[in-house]
PDB file of N, CA and C in Angstrom:
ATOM      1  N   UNK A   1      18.159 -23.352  -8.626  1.00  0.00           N
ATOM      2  CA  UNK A   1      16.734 -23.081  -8.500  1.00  0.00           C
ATOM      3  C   UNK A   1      16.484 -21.943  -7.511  1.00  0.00           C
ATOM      4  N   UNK A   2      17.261 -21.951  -6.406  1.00  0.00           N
ATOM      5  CA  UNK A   2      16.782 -20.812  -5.542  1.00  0.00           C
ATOM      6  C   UNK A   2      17.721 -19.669  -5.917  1.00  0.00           C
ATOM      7  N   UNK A   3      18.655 -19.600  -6.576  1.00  0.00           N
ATOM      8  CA  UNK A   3      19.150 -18.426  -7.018  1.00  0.00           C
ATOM      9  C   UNK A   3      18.492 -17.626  -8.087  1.00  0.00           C
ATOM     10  N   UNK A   4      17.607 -18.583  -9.291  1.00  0.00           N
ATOM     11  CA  UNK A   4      16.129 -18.178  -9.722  1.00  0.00           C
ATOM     12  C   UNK A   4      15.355 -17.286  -9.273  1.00  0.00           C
ATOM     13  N   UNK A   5      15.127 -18.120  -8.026  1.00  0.00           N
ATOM     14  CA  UNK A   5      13.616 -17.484  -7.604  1.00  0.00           C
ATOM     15  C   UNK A   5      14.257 -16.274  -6.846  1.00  0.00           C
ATOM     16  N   UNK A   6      14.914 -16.313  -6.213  1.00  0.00           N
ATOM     17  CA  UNK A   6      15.760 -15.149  -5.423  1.00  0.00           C
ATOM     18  C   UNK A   6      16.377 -13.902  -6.183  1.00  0.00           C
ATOM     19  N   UNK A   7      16.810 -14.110  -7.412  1.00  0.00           N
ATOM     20  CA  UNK A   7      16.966 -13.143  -8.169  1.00  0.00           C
ATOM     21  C   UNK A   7      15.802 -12.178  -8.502  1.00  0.00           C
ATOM     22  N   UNK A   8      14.701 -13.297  -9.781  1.00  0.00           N
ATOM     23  CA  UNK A   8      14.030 -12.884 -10.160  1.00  0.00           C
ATOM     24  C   UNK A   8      12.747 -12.263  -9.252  1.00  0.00           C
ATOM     25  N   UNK A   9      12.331 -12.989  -8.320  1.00  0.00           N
ATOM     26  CA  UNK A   9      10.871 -12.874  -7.503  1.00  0.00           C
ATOM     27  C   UNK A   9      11.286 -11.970  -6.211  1.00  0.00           C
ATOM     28  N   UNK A  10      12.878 -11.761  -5.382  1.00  0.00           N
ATOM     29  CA  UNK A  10      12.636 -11.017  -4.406  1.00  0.00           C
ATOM     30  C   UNK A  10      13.533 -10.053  -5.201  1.00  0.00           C
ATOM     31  N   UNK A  11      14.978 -10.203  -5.089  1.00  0.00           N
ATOM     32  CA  UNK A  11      16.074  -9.167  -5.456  1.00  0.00           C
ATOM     33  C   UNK A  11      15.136  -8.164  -6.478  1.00  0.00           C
ATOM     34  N   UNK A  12      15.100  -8.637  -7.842  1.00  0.00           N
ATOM     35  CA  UNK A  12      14.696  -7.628  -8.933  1.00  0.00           C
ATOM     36  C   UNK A  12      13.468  -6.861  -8.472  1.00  0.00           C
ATOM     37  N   UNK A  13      12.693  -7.199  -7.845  1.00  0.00           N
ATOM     38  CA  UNK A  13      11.232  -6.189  -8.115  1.00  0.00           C
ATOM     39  C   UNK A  13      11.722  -5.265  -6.351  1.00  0.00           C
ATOM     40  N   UNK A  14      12.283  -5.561  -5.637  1.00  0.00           N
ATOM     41  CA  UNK A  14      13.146  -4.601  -4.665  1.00  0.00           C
ATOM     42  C   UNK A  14      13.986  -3.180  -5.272  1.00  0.00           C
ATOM     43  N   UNK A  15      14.552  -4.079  -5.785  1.00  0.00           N
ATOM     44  CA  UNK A  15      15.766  -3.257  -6.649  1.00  0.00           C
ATOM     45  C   UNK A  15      15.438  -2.156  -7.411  1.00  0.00           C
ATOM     46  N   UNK A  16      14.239  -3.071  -8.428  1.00  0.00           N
ATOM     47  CA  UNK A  16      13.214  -1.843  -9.219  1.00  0.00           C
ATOM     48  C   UNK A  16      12.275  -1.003  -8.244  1.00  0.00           C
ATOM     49  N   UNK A  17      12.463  -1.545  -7.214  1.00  0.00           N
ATOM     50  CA  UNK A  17      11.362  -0.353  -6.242  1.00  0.00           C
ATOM     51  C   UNK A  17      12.190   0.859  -5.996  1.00  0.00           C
ATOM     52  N   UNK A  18      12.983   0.533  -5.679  1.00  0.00           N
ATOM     53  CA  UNK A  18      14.287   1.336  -4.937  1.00  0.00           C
ATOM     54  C   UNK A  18      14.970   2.465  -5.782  1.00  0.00           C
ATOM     55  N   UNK A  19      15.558   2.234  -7.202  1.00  0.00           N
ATOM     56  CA  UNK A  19      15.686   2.940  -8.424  1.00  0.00           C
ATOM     57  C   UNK A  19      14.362   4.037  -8.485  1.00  0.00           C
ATOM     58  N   UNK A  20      12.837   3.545  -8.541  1.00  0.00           N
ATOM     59  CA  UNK A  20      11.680   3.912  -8.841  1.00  0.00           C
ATOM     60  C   UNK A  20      11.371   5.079  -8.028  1.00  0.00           C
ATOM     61  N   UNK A  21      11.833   4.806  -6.423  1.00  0.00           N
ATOM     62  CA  UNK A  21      11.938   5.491  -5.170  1.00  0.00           C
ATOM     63  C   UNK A  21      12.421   7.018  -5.283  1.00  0.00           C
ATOM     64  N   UNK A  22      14.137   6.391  -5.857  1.00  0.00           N
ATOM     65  CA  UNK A  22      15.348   7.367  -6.109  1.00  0.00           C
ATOM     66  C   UNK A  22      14.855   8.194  -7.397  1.00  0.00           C
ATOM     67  N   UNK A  23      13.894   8.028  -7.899  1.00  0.00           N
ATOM     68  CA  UNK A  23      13.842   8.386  -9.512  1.00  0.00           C
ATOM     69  C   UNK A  23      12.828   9.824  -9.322  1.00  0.00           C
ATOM     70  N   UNK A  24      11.757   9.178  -8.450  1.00  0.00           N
ATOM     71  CA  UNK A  24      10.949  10.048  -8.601  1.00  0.00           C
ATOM     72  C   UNK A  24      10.658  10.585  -7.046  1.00  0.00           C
ATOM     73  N   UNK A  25      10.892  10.046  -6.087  1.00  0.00           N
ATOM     74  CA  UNK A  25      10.120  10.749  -4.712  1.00  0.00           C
ATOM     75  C   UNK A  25      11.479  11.560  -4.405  1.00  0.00           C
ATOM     76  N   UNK A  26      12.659  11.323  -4.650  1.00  0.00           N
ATOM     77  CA  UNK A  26      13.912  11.489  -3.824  1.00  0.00           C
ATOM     78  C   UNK A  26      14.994  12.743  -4.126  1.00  0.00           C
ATOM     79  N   UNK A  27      14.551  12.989  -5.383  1.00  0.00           N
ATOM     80  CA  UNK A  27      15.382  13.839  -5.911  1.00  0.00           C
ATOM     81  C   UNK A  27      16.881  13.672  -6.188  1.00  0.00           C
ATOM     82  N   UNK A  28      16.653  11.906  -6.428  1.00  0.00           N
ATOM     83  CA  UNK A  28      18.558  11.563  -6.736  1.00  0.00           C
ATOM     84  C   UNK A  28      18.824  11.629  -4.993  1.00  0.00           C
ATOM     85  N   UNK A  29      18.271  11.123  -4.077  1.00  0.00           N
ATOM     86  CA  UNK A  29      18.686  10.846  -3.156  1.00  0.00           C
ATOM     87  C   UNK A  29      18.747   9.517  -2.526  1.00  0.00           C
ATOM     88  N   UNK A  30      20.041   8.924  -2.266  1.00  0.00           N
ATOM     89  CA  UNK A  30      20.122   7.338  -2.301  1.00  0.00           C
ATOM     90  C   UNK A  30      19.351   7.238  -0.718  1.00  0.00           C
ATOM     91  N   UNK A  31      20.223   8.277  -0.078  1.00  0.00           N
ATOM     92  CA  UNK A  31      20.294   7.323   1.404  1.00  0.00           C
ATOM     93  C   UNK A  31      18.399   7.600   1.953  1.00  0.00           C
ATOM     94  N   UNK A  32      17.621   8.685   1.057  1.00  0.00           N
ATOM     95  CA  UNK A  32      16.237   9.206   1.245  1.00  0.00           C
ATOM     96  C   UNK A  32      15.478   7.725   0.856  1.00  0.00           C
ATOM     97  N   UNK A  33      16.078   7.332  -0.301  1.00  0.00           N
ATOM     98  CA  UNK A  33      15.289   6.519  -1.328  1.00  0.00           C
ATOM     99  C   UNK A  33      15.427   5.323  -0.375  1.00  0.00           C
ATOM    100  N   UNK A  34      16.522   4.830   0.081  1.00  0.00           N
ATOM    101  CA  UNK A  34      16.734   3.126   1.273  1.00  0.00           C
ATOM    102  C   UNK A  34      15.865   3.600   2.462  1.00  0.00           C
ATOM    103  N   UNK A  35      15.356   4.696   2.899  1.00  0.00           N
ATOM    104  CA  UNK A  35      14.932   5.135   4.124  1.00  0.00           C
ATOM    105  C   UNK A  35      13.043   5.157   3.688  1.00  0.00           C
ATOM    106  N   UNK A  36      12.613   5.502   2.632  1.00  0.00           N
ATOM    107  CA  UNK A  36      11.774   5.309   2.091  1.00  0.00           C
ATOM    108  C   UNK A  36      11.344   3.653   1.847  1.00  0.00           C
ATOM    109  N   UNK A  37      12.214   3.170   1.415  1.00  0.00           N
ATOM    110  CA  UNK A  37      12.200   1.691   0.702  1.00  0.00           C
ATOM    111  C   UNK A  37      11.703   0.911   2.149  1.00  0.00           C
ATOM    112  N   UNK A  38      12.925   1.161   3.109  1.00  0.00           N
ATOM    113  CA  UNK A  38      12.580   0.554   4.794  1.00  0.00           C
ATOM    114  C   UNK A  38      11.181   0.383   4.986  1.00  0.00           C
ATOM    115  N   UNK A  39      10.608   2.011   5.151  1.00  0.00           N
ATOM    116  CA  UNK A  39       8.571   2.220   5.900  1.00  0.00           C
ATOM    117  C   UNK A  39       8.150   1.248   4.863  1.00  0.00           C
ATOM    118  N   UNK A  40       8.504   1.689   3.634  1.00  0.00           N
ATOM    119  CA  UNK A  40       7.066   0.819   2.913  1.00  0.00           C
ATOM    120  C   UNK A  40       7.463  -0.677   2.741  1.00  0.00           C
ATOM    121  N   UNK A  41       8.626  -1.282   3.237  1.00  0.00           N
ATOM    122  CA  UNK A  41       8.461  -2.669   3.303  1.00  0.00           C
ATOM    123  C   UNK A  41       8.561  -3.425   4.662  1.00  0.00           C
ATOM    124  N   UNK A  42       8.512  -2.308   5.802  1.00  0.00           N
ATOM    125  CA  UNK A  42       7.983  -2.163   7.015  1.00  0.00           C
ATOM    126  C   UNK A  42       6.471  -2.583   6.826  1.00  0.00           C
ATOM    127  N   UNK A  43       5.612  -2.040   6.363  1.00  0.00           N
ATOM    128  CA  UNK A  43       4.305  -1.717   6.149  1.00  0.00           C
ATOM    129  C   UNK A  43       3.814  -2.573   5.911  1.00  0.00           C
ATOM    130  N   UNK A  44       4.367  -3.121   4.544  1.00  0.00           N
ATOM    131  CA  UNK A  44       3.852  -4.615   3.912  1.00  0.00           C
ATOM    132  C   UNK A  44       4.291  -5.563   4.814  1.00  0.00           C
ATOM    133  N   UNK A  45       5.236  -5.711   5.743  1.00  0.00           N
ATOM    134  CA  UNK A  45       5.620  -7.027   6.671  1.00  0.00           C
ATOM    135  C   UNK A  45       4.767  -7.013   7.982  1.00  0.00           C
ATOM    136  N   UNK A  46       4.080  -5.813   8.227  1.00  0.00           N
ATOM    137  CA  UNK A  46       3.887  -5.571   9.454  1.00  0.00           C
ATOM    138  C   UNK A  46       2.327  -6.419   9.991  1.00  0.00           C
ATOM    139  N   UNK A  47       1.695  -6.925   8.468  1.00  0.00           N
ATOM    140  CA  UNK A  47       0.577  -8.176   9.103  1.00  0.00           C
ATOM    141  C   UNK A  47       0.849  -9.457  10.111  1.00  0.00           C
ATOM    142  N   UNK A  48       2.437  -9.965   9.102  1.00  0.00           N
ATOM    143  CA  UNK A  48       3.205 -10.609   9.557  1.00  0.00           C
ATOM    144  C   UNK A  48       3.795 -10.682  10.991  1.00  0.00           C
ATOM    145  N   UNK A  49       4.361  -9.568  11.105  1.00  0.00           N
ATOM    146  CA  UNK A  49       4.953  -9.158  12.306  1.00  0.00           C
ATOM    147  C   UNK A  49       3.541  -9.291  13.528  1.00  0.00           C
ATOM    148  N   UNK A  50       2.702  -9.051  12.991  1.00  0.00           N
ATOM    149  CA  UNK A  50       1.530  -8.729  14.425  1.00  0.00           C
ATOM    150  C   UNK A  50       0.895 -10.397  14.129  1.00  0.00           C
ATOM    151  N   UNK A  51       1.098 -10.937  13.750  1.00  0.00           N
ATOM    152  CA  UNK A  51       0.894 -12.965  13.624  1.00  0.00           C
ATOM    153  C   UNK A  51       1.675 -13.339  14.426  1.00  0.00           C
ATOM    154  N   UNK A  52       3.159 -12.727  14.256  1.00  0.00           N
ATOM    155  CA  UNK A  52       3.875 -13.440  14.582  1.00  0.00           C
ATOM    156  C   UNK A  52       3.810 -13.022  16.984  1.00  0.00           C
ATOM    157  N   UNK A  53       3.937 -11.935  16.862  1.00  0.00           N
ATOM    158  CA  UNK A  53       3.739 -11.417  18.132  1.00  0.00           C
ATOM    159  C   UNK A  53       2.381 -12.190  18.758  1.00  0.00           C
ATOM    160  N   UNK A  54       1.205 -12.433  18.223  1.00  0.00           N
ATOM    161  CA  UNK A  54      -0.036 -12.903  18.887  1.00  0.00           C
ATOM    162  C   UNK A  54       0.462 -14.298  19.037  1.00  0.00           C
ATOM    163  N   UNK A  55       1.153 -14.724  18.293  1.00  0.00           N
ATOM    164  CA  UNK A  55       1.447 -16.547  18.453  1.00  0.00           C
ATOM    165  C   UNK A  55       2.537 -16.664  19.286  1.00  0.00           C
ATOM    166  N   UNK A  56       3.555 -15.451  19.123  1.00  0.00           N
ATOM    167  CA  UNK A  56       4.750 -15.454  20.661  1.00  0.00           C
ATOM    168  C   UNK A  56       3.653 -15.315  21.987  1.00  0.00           C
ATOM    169  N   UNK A  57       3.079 -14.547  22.219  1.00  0.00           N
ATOM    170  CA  UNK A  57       2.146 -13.881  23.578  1.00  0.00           C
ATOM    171  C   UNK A  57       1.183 -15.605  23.961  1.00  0.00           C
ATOM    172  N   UNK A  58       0.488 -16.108  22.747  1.00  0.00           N
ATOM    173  CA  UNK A  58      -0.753 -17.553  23.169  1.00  0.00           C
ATOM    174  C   UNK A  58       0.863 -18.269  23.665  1.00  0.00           C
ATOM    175  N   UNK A  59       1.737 -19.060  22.631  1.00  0.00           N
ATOM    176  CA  UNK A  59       3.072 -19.695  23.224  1.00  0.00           C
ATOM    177  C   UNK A  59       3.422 -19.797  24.674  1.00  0.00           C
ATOM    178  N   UNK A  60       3.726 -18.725  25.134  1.00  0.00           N
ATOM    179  CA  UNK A  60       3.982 -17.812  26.246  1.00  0.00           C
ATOM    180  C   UNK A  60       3.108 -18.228  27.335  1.00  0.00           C
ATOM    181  N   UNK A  61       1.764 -18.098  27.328  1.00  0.00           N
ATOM    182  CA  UNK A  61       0.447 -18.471  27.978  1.00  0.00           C
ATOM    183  C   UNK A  61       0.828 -20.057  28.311  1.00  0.00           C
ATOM    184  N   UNK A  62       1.096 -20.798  27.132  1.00  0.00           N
ATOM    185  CA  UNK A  62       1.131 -22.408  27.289  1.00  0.00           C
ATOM    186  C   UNK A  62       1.696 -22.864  27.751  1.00  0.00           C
ATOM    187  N   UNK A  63       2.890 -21.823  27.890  1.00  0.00           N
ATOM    188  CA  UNK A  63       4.630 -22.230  28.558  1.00  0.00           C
ATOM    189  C   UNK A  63       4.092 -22.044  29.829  1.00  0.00           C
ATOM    190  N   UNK A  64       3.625 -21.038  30.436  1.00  0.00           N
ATOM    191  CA  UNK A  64       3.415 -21.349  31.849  1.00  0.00           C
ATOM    192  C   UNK A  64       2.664 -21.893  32.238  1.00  0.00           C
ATOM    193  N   UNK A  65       1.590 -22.197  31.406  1.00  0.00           N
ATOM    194  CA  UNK A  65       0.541 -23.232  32.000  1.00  0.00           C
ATOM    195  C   UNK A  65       1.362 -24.761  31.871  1.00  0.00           C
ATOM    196  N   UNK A  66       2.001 -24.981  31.273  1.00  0.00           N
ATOM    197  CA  UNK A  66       2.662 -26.449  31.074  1.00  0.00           C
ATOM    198  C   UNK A  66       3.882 -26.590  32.838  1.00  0.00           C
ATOM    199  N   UNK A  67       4.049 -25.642  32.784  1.00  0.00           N
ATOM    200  CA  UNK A  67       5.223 -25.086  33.625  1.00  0.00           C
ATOM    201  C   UNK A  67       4.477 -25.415  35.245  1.00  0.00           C
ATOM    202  N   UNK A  68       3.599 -24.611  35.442  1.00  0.00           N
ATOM    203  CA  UNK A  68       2.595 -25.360  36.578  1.00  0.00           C
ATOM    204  C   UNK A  68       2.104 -26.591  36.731  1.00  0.00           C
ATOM    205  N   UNK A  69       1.634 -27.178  35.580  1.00  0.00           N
ATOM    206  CA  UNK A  69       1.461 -28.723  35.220  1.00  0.00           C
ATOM    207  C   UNK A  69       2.018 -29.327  35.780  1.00  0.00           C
ATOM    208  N   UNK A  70       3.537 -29.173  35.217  1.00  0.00           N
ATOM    209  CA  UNK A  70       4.732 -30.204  35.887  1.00  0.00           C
ATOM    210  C   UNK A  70       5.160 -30.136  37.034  1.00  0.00           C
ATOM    211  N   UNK A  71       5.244 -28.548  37.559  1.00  0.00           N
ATOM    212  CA  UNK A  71       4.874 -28.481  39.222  1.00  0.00           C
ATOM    213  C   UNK A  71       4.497 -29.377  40.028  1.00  0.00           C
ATOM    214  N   UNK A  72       2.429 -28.902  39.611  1.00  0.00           N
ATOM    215  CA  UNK A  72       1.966 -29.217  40.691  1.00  0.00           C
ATOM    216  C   UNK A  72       1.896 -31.116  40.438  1.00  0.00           C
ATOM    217  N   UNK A  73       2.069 -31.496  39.625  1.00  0.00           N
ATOM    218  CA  UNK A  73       1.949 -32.688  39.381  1.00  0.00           C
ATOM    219  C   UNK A  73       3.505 -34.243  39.155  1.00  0.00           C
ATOM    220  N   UNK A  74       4.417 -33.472  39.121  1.00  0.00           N
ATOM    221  CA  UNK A  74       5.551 -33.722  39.019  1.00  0.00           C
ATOM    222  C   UNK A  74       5.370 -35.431  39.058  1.00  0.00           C
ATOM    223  N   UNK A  75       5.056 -36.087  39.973  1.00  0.00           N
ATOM    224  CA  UNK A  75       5.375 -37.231  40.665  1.00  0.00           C
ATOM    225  C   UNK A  75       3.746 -38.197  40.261  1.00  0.00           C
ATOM    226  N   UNK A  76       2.744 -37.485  39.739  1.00  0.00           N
ATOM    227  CA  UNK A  76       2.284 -38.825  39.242  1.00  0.00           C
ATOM    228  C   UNK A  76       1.692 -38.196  37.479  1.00  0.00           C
ATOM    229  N   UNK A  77       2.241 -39.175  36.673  1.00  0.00           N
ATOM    230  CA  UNK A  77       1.893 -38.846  35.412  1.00  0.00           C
ATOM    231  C   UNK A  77       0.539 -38.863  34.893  1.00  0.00           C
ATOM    232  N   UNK A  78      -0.458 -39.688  35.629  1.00  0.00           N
ATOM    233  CA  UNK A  78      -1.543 -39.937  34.999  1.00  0.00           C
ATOM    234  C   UNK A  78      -2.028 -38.454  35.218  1.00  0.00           C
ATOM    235  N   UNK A  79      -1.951 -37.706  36.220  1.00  0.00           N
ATOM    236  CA  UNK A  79      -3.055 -36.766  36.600  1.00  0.00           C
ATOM    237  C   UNK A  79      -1.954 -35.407  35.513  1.00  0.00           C
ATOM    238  N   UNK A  80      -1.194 -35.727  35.125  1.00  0.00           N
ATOM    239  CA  UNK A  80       0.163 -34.543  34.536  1.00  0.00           C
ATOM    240  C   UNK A  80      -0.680 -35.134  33.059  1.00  0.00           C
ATOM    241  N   UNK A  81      -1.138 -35.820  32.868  1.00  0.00           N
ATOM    242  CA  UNK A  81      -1.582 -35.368  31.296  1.00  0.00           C
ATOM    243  C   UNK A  81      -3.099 -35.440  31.219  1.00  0.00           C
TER     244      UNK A  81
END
């Protein structure tokens, strides 16, 4: 099943980008056409990428606020939660 979906839904329509790349922007140039292929699936990931960075940075925020918590409160639990 996941060799399915992995073939058909990521590998092939990559693959056909990449050929498509080499065919027409590149002039029969492989290593132009993978360097091309990179930005524009840079581009499309990069919503992702800036989700993922805003939820590392809030994380981050919680970690040290939890981090002081246990500090200043170490020794009695009621007031630690």
């Amino acid at each position: 099943m996941f060799l399915i979906i992995w073939h058909d839904f990521l590998y092939q329509p990559v693959f056909n980008l990449l050929i498509w790349i080499y065919n027409n922007w590149t002039d029969a140039n492989l290593g132009w056409a993978v360097v091309y292929l990179t930005v524009i699936l840079r581009l499309l990931l990069l919503p992702f990428s800036l989700v993922s960075e805003k939820t590392k940075a809030k994380n981050s925020d919680i970690t040290s606020e939890i981090k002081r918590i246990n500090k200043d409160f170490y020794d009695d639990p009621v007031l630690k939660k």
